[in-house]
Protein backbone atom coordinates (compact mmCIF):
# COMPACT_ATOMS: atom_id res chain seq x y z
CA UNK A 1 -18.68 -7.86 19.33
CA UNK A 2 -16.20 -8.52 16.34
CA UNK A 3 -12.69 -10.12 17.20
CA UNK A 4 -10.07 -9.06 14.52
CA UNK A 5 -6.85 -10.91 15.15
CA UNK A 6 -4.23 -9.20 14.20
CA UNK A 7 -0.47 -8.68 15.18
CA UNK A 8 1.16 -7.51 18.27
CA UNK A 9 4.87 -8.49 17.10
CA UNK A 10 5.96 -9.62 13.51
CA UNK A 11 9.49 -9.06 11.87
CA UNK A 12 10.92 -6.05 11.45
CA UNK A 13 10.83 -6.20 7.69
CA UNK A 14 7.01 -6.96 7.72
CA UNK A 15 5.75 -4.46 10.48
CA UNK A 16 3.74 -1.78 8.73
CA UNK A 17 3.08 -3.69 5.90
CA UNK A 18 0.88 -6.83 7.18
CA UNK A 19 -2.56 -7.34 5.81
CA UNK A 20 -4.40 -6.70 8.84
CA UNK A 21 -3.94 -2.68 8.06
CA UNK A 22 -6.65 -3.20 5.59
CA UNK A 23 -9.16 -4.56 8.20
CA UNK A 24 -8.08 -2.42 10.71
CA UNK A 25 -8.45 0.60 8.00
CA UNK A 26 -12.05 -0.58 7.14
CA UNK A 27 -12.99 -0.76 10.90
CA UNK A 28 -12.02 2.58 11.50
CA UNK A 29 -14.04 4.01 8.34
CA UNK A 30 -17.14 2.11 9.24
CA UNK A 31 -16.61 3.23 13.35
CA UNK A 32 -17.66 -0.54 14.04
CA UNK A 33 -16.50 -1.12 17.39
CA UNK A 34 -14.04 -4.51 17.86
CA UNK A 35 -11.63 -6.37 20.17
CA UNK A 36 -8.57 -7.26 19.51
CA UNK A 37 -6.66 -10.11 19.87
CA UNK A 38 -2.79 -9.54 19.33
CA UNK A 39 -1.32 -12.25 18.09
CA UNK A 40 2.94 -12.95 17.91
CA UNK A 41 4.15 -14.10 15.02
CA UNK A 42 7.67 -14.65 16.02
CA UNK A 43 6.35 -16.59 19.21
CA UNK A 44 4.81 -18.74 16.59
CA UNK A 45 1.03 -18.20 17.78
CA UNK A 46 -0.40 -18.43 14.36
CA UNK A 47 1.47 -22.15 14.24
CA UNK A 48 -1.36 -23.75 16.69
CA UNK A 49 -4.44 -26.06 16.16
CA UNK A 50 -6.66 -23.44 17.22
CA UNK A 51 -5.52 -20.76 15.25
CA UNK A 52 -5.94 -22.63 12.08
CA UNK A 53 -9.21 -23.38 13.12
CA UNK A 54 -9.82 -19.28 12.32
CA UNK A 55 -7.67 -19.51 9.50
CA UNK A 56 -6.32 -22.74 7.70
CA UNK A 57 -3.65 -21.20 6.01
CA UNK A 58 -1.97 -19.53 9.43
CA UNK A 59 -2.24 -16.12 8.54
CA UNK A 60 -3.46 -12.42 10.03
CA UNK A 61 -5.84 -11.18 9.73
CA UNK A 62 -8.67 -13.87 10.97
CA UNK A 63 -12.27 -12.39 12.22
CA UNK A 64 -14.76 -13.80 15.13
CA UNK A 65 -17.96 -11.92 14.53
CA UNK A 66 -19.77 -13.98 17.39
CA UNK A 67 -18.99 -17.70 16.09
CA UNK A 68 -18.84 -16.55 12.40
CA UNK A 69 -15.59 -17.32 11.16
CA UNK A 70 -13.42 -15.51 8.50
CA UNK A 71 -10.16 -15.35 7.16
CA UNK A 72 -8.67 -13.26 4.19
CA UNK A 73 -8.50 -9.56 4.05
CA UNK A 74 -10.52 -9.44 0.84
CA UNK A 75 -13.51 -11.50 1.92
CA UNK A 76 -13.42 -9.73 5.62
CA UNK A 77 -13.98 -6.61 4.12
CA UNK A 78 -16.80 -7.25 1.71
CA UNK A 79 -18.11 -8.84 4.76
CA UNK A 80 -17.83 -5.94 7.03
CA UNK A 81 -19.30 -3.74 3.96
CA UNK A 82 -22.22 -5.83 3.57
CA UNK A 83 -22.79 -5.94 7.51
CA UNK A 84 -23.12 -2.44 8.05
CA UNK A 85 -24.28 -1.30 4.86
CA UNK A 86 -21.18 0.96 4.38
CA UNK A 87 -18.18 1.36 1.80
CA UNK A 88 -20.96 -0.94 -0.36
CA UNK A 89 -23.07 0.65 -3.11
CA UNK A 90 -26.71 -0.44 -2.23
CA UNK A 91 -27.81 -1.15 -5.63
CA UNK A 92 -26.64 -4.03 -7.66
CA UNK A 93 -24.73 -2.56 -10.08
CA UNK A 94 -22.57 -0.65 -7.62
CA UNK A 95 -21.54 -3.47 -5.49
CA UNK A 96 -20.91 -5.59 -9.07
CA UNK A 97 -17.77 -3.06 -9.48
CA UNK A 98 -16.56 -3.25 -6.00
CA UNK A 99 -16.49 -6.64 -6.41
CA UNK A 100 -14.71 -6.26 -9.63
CA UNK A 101 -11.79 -4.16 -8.35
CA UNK A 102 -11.70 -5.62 -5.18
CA UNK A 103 -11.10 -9.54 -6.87
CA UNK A 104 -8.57 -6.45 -9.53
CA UNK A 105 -6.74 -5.85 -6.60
CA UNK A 106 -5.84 -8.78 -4.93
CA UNK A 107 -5.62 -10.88 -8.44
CA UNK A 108 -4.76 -8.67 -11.09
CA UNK A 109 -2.50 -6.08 -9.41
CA UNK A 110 -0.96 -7.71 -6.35
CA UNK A 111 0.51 -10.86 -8.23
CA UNK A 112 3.02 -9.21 -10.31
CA UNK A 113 3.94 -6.72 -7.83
CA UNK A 114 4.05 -9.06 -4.67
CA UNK A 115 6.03 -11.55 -7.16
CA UNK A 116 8.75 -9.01 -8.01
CA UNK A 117 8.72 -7.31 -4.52
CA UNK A 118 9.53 -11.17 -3.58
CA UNK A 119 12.28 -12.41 -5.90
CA UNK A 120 14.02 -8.59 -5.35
CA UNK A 121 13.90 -10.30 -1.40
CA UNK A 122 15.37 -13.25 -2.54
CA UNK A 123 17.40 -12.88 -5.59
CA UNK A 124 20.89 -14.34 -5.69
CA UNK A 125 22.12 -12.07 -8.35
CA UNK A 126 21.37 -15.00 -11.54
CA UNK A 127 17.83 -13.71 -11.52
CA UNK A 128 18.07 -11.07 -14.03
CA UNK A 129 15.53 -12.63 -16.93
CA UNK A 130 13.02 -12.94 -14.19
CA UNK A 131 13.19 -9.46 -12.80
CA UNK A 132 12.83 -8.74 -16.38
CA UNK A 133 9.70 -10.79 -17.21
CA UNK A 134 8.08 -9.19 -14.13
CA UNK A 135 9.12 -5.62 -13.91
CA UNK A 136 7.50 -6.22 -17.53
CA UNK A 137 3.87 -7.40 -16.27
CA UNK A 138 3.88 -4.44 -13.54
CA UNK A 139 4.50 -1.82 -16.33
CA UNK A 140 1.96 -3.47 -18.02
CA UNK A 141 -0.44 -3.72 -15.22
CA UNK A 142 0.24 -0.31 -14.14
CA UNK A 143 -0.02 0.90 -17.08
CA UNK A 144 -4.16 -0.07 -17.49
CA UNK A 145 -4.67 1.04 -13.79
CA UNK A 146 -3.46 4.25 -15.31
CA UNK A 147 -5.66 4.41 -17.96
CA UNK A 148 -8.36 3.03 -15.57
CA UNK A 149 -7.84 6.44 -13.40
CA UNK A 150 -8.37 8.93 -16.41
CA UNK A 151 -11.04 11.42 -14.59
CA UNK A 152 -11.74 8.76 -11.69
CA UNK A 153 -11.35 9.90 -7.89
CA UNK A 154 -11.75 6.00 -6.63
CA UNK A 155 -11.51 2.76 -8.02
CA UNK A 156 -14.83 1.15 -8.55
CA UNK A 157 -17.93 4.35 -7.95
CA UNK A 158 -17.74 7.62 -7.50
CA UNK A 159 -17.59 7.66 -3.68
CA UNK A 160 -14.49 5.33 -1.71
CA UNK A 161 -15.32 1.77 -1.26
CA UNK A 162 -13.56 -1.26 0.06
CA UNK A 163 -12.21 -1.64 -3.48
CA UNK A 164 -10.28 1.66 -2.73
CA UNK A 165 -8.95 -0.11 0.76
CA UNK A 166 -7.44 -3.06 -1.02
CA UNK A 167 -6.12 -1.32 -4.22
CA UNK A 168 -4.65 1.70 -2.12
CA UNK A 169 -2.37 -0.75 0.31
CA UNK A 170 -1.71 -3.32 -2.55
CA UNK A 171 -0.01 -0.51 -4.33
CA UNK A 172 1.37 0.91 -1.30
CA UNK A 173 2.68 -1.90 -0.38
CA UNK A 174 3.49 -4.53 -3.21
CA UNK A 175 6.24 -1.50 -4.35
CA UNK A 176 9.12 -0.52 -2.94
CA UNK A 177 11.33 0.73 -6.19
CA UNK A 178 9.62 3.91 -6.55
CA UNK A 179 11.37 4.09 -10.03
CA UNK A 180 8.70 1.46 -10.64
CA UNK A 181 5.36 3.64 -10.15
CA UNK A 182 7.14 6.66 -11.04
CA UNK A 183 6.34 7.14 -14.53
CA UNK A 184 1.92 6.51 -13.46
CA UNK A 185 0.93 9.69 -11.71
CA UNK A 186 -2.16 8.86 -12.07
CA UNK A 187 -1.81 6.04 -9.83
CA UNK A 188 0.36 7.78 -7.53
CA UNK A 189 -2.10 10.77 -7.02
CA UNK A 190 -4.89 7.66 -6.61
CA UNK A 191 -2.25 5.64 -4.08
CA UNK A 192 -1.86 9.08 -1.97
CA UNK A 193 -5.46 10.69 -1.97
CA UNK A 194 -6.26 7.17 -0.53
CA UNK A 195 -3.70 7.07 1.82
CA UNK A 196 -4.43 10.79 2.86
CA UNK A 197 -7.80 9.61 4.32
CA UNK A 198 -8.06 10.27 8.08
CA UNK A 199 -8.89 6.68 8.85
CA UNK A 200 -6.24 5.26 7.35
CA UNK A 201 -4.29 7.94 9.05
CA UNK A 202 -5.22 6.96 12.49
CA UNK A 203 -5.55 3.21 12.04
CA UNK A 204 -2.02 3.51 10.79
CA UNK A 205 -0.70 5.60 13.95
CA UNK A 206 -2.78 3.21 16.43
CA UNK A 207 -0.96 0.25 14.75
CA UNK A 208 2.80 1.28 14.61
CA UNK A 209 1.90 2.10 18.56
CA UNK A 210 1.19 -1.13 19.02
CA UNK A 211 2.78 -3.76 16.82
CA UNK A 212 6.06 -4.72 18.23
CA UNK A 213 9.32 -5.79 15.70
CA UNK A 214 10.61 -8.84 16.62
């Protein structure tokens, strides 16, 4: 059976927002039964030999799929995709634009929102030509997603893919300024059909049951 690892306790700040969501989304679309193995951060379990044995940079979420190892919430679910035969196009073109978007996602999108969501952590107040520069490469990344969405329902094909997974919960969360995605509806209306999905919905509820703040 697969063995997602995944958190039982992370901080406070970072509960509902961790990575593993995206697995655990994917699971629950594909109805692929799976253990899991809780794992707490602030108890410093990803900080062990063994751990990084799953994954070598000590990070959730890791997959066991009996022996095969796998780390990184992009390549777990084209792997899961591929496995099953679902949230994949079958014919080669198809799965050449998942691939696309999904590498879009976590590359092209994510960096300049994760960066800014990071310094706006961080920022001492002397930071102000830096939240400039990258406030600057959202718009501007945000701004060809937007375009990208002009009569598109998903991401990558016509029907939701794993592409849709990743883009969805980069977007949801890589921004926390709302002022920031304001002005792309586009995206927005993309962001929230995604998120409006019932598996998302109960792979959400299932985790904020179980994933402790600490």
């Amino acid at each position: 059976m697969l063995k997602l690892y995944g958190f039982s306790k992370v901080n406070a700040a970072a509960r509902g927002h961790t990575r593993d969501l995206r697995v655990l989304w994917a699971l629950e679309e594909m109805q692929l039964p799976f253990e899991l193995a809780g794992m707490d951060h602030p108890a410093h379990d990803l900080n062990t030999e063994a751990y990084r044995h799953l994954s070598p940079f000590e990070q959730i979420p890791s997959l066991d799929d009996d022996g095969l190892l796998l780390s990184e919430s992009g390549a777990i679910l084209l792997y899961l995709a591929k496995k099953c035969g679902r949230l994949m196009p079958t014919d080669r073109a198809g799965e050449a634009q998942v691939l696309r978007w999904c590498f879009a996602a976590l590359n092209s999108v994510e960096q300049p929102l994760l960066s800014l969501l990071v310094l706006d952590w961080t920022a001492d107040g002397n930071c102000a030509k830096h939240r400039e520069f990258l406030v600057g490469w959202s718009n501007r990344v945000l701004t060809n997603l937007e375009r990208w969405l002009a009569h598109r329902e998903f991401i990558a094909t016509p029907e939701f893919t794993v592409a849709d997974i990743l883009m969805a919960h980069v977007l949801a969360n890589g921004i926390k300024d709302p002022a920031l995605i304001a002005p792309f509806s586009r995206v927005v209306a993309y962001r929230d059909r995604c998120l409006a999905r019932p598996a998302w919905q109960r792979a959400f509820e299932a985790y904020s049951a179980r994933v402790e703040a600490g």
